[in-house]
C-alpha atoms as a PDB file:
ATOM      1  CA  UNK A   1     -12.173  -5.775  17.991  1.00  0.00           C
ATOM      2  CA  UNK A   2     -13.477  -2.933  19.587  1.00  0.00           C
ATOM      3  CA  UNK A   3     -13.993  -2.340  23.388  1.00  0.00           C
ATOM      4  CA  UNK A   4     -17.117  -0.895  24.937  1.00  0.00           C
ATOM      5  CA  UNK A   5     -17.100   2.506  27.092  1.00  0.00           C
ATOM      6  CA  UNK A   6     -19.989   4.563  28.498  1.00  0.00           C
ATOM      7  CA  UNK A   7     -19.820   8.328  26.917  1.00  0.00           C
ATOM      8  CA  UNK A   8     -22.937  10.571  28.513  1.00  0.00           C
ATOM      9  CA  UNK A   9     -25.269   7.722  29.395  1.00  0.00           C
ATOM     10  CA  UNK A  10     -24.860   6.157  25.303  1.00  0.00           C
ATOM     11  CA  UNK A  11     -21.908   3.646  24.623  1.00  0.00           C
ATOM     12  CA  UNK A  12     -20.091   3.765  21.470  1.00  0.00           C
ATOM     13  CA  UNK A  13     -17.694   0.902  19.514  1.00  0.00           C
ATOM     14  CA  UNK A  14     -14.235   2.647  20.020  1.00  0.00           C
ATOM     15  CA  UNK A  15     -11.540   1.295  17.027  1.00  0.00           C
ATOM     16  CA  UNK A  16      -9.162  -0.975  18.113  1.00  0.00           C
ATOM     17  CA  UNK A  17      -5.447  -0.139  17.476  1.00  0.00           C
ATOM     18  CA  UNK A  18      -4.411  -1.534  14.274  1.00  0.00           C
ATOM     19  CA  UNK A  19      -1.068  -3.858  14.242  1.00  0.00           C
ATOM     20  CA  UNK A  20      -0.715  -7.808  14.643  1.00  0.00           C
ATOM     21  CA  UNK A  21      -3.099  -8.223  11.136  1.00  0.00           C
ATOM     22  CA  UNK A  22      -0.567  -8.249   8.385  1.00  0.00           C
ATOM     23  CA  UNK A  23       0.527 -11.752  10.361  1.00  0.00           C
ATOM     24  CA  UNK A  24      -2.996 -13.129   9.846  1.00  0.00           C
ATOM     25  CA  UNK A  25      -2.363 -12.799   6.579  1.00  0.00           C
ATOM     26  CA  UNK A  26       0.144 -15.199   6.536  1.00  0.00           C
ATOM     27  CA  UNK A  27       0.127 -18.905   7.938  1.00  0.00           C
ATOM     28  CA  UNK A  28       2.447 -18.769  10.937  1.00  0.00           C
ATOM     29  CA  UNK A  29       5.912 -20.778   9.751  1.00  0.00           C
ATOM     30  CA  UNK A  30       5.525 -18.137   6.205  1.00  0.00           C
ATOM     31  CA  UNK A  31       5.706 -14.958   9.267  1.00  0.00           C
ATOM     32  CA  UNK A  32       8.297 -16.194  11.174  1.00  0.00           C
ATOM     33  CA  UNK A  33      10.789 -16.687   8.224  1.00  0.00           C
ATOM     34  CA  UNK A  34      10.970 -12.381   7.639  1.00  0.00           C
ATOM     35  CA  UNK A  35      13.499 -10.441   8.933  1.00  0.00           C
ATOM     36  CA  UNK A  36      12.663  -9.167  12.683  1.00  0.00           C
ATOM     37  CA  UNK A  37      12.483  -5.834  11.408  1.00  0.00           C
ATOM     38  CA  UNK A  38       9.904  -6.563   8.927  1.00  0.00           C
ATOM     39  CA  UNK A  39       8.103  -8.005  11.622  1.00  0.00           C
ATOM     40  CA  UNK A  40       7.884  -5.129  13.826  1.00  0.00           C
ATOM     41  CA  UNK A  41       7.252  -2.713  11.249  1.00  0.00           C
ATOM     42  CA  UNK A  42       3.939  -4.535  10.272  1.00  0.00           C
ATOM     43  CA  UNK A  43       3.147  -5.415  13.664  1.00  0.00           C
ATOM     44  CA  UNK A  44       3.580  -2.303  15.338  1.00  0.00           C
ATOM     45  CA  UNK A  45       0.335  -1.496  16.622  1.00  0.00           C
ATOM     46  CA  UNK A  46      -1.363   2.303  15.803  1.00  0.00           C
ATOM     47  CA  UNK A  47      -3.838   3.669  17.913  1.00  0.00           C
ATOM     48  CA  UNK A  48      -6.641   5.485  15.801  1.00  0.00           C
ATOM     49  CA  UNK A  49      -5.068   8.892  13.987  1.00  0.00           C
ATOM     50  CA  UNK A  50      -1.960   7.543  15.171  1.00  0.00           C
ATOM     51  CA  UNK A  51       0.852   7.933  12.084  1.00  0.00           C
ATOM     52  CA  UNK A  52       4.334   6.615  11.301  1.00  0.00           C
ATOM     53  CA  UNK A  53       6.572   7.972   8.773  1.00  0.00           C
ATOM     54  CA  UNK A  54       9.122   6.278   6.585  1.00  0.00           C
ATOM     55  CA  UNK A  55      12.033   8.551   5.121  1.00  0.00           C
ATOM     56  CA  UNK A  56      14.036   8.191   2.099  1.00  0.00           C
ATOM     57  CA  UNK A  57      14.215   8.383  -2.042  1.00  0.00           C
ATOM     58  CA  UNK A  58      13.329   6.630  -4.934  1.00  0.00           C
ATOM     59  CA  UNK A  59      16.484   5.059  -6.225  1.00  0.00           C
ATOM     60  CA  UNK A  60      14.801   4.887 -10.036  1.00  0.00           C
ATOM     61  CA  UNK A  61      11.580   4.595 -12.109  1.00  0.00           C
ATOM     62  CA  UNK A  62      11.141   2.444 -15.568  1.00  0.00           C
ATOM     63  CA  UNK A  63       8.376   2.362 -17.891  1.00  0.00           C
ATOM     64  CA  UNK A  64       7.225   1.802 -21.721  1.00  0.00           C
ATOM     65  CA  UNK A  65       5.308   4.285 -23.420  1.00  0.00           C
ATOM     66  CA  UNK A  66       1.928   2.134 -22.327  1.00  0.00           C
ATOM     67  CA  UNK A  67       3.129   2.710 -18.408  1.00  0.00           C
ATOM     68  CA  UNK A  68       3.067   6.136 -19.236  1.00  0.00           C
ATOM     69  CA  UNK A  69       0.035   6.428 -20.935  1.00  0.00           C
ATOM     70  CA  UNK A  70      -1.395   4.367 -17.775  1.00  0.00           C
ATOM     71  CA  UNK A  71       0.224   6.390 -15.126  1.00  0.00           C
ATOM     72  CA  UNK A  72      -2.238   9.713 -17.216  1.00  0.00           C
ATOM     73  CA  UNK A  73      -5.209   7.501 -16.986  1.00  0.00           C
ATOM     74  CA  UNK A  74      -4.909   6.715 -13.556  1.00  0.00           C
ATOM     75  CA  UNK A  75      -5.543  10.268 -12.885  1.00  0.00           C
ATOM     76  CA  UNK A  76      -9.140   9.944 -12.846  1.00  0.00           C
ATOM     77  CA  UNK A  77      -8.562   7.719  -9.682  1.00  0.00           C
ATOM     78  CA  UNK A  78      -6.016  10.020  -8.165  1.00  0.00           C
ATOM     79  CA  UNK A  79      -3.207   9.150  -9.730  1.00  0.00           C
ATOM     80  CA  UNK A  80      -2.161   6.254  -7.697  1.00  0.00           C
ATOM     81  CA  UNK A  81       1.039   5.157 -10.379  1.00  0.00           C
ATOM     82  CA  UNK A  82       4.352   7.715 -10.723  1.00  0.00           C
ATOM     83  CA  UNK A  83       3.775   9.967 -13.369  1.00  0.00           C
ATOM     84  CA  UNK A  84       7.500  10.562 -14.190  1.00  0.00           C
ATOM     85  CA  UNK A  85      10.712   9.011 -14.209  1.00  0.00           C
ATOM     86  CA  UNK A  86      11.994   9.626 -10.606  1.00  0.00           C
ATOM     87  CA  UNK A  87      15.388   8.605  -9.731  1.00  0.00           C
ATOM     88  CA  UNK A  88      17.050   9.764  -6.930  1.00  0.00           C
ATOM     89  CA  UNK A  89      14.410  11.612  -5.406  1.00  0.00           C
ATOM     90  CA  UNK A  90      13.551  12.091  -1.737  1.00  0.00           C
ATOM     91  CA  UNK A  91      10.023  10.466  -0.731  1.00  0.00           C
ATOM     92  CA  UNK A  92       8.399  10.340   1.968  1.00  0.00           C
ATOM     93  CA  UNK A  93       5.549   7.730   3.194  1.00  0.00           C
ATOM     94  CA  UNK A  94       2.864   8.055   6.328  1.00  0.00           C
ATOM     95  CA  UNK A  95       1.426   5.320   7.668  1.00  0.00           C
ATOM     96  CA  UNK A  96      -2.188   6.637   9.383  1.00  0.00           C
ATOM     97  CA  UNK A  97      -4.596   4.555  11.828  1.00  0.00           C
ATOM     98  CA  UNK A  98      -8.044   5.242  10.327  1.00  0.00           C
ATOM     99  CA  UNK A  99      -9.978   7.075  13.324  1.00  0.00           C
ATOM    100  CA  UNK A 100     -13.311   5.425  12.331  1.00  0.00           C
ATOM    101  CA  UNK A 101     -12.711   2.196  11.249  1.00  0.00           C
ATOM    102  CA  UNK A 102     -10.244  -1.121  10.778  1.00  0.00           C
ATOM    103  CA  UNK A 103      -7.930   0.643   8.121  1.00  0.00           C
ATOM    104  CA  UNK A 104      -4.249   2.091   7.865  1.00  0.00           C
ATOM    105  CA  UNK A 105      -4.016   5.792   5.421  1.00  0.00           C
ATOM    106  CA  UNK A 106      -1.217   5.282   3.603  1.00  0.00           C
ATOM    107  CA  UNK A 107       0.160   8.493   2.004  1.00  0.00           C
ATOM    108  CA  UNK A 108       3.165   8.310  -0.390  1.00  0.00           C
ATOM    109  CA  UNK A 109       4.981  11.723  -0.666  1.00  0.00           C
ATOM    110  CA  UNK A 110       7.590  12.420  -3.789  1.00  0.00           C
ATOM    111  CA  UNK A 111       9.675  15.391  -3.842  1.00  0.00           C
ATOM    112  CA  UNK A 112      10.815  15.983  -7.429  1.00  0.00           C
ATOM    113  CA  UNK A 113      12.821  19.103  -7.694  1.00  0.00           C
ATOM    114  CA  UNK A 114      11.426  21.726  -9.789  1.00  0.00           C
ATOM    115  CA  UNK A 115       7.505  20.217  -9.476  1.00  0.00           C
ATOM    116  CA  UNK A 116       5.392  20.167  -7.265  1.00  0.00           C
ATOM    117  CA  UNK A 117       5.447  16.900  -5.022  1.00  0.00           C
ATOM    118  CA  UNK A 118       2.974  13.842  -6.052  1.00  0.00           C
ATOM    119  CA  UNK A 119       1.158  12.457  -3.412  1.00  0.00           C
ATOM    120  CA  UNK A 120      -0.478   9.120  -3.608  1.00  0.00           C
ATOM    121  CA  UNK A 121      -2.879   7.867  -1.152  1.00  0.00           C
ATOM    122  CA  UNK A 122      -4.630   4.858  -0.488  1.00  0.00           C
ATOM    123  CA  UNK A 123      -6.415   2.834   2.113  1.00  0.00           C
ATOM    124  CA  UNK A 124      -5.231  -0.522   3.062  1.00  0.00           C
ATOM    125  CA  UNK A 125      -8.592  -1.939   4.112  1.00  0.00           C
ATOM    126  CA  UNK A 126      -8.742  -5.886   6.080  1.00  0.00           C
ATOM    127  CA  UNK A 127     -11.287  -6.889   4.537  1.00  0.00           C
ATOM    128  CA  UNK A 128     -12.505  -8.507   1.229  1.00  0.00           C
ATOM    129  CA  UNK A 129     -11.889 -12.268  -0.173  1.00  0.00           C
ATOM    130  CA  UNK A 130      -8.354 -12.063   0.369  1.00  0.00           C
ATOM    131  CA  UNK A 131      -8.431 -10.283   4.019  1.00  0.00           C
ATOM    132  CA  UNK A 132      -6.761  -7.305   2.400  1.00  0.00           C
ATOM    133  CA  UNK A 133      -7.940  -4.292   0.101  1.00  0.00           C
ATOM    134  CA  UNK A 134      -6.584  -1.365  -0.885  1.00  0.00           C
ATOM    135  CA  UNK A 135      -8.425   1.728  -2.442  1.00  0.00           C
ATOM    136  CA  UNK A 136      -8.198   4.630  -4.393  1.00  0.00           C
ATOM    137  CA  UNK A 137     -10.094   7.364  -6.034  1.00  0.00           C
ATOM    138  CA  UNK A 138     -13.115   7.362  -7.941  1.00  0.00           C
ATOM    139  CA  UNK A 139     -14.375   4.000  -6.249  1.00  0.00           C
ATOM    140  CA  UNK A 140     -11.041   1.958  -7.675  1.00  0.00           C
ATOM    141  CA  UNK A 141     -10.467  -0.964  -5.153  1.00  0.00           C
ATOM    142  CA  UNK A 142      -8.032  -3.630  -5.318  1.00  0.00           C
ATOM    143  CA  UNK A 143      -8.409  -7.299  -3.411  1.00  0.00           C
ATOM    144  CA  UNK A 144      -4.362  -8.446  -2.361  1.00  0.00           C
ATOM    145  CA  UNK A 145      -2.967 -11.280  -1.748  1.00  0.00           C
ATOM    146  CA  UNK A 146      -0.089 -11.040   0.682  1.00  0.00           C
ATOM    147  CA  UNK A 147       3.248 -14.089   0.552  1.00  0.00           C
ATOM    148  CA  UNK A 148       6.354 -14.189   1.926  1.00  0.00           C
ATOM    149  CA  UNK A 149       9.500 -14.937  -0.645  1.00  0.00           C
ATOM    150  CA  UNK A 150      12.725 -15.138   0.142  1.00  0.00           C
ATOM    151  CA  UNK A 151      12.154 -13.332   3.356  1.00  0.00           C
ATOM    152  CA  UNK A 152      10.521 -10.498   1.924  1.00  0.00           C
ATOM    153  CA  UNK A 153       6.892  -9.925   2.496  1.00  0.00           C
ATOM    154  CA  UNK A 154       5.161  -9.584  -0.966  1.00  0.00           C
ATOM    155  CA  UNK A 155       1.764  -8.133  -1.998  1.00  0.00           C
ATOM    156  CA  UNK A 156      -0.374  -8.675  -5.469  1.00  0.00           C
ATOM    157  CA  UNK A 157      -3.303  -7.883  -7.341  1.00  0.00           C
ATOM    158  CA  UNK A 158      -5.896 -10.398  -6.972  1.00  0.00           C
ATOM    159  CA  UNK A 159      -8.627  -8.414  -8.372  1.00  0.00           C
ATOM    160  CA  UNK A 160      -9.787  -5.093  -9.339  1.00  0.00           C
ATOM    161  CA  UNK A 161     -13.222  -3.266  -8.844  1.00  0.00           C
ATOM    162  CA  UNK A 162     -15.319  -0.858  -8.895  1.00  0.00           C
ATOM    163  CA  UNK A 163     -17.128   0.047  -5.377  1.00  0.00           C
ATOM    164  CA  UNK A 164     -20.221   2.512  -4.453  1.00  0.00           C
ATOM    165  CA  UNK A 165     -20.794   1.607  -1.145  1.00  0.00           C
ATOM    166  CA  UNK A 166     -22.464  -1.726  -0.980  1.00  0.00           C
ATOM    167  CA  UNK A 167     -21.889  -2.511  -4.127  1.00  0.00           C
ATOM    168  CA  UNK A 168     -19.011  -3.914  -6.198  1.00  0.00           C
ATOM    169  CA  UNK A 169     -18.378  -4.491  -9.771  1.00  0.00           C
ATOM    170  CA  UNK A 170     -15.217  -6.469 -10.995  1.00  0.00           C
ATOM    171  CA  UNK A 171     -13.426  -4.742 -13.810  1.00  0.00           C
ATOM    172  CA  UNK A 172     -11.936  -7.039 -16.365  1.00  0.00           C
ATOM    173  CA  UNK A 173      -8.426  -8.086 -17.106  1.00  0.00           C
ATOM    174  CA  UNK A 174      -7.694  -5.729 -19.745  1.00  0.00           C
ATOM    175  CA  UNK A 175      -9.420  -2.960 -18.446  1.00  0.00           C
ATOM    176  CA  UNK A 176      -6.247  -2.657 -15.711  1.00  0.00           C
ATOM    177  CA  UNK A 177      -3.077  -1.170 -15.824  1.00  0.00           C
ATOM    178  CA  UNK A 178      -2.139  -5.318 -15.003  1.00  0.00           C
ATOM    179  CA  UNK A 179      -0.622  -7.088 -12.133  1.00  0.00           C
ATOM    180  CA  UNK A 180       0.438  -5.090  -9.199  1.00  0.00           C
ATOM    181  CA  UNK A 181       3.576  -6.865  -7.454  1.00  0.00           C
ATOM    182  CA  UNK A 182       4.797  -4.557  -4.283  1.00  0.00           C
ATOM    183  CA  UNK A 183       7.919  -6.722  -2.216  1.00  0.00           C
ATOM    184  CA  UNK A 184       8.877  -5.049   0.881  1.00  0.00           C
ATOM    185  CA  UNK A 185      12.403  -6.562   2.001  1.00  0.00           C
ATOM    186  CA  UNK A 186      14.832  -5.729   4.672  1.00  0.00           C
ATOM    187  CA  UNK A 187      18.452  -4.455   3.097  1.00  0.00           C
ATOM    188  CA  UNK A 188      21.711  -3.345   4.943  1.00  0.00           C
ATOM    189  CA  UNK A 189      22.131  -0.688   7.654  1.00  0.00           C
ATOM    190  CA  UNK A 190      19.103  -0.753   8.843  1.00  0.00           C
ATOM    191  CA  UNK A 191      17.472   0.187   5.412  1.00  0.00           C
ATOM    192  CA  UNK A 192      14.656  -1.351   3.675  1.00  0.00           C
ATOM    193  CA  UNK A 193      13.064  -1.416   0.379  1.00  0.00           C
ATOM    194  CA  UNK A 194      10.028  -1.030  -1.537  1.00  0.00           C
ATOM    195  CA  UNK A 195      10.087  -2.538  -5.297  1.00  0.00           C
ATOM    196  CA  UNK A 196       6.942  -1.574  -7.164  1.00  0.00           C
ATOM    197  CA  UNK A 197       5.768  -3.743 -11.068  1.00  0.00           C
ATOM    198  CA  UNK A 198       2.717  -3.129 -13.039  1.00  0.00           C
ATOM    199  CA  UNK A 199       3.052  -6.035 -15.275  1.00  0.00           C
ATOM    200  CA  UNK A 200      -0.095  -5.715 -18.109  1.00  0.00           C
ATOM    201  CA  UNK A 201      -1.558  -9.035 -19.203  1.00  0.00           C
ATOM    202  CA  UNK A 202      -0.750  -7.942 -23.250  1.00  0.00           C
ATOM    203  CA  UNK A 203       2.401  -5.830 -22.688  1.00  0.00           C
ATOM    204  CA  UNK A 204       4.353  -7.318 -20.143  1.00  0.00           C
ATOM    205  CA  UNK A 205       5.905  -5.133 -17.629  1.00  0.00           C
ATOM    206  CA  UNK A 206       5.347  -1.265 -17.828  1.00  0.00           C
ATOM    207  CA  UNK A 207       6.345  -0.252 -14.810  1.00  0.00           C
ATOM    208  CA  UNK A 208       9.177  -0.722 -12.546  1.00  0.00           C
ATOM    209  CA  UNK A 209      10.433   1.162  -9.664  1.00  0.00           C
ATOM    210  CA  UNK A 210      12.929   0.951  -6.494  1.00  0.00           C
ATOM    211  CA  UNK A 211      12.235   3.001  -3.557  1.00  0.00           C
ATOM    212  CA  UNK A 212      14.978   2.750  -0.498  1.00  0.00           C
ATOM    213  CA  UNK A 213      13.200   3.778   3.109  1.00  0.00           C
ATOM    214  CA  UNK A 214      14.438   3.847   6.826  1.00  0.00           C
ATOM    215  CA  UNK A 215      12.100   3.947  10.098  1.00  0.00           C
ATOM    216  CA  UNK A 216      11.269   7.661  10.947  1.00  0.00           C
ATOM    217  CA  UNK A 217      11.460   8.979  14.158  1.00  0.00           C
END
């Protein structure tokens, strides 16, 4: 929702901060069951350009040879999956209010010693058949479905597309790296962690990776 303010005799739709939509997402008993901390993290509301960061490492990375060959592919969409086996390695994520519109940057930042650092990004959009979407490069979108399990808050591939502007074309099954599972749960001392599966509809899981994160300042 945006509010309305006069700017040299034209008014213009300023962006709401973005917070409070993750809950939407979710029917209300499903919400209340995560961990407070959960809560606020997804809640927390950014005014536009506003950031958060997330410190910590990735505890380890798995994959078959067809997660591999994936994680290559996916460079045409700026390589969005871990190209190596990280473990123990300091990351970094930043959490951006879009400026412009009702979407959160999110930047994922992995210092591997030796290499240059891989950065991911993406754009968590709400919008779309499941009230979430998240994008890529080259056009690469992703519909997700969000649940909470066990008192972690859980997102999954519904669908994949294709997007130039207005239009949309769903990409097949087996045209996809597979399911996307991403659990965000609360752990001890005032840690939490990110778990990330690519789990392909022909060869079962080919990726898997563990990713251990407290609040920045």
């Amino acid at each position: 929702m945006g509010s309305r303010v006069a700017v040299t005799a034209k008014q213009s739709r300023v962006p709401a901060p973005t917070g409070r939509r993750f809950s939407a997402l979710l029917a209300p008993r499903h919400w209340q069951r995560l961990p407070p901390a959960v809560q606020r993290r997804f809640e927390r509301e950014l005014a536009p350009g506003q950031s958060v960061l997330f410190i910590g490492e990735v505890a380890e990375t798995r994959r078959t040879l067809v997660g591999a060959w994936w994680g290559q592919l996916a460079r045409l969409a700026g390589a969005p999956l871990p190209l190596h086996l990280l473990a123990r390695t300091p990351a970094i994520v930043v959490v951006t209010a879009d400026a412009v519109g009702d979407a959160q940057l999110w930047t994922r930042i992995y210092h591997e010693p030796g290499r240059l650092p891989q950065v991911i990004r993406s754009i968590k959009r709400f919008s779309g058949p499941t009230g979430l979407e998240e994008r890529v490069g080259a056009g690469l979108a992703m519909s997700l479905v969000v649940t909470e399990e066990q008192r972690a808050l859980v997102f999954r591939s519904a669908d994949y597309y294709w997007r130039w502007g207005r239009w949309s074309l769903r990409i097949p099954a087996w045209l996809t790296p597979g399911h996307i599972i991403v659990t965000h749960r609360e752990e001890r001392e005032g840690r939490f962690s990110f778990t990330l599966s690519v789990v392909h509809p022909w060869f079962g899981r080919i990726l898997h990776q563990v990713a251990f994160f407290r609040d920045g300042p």
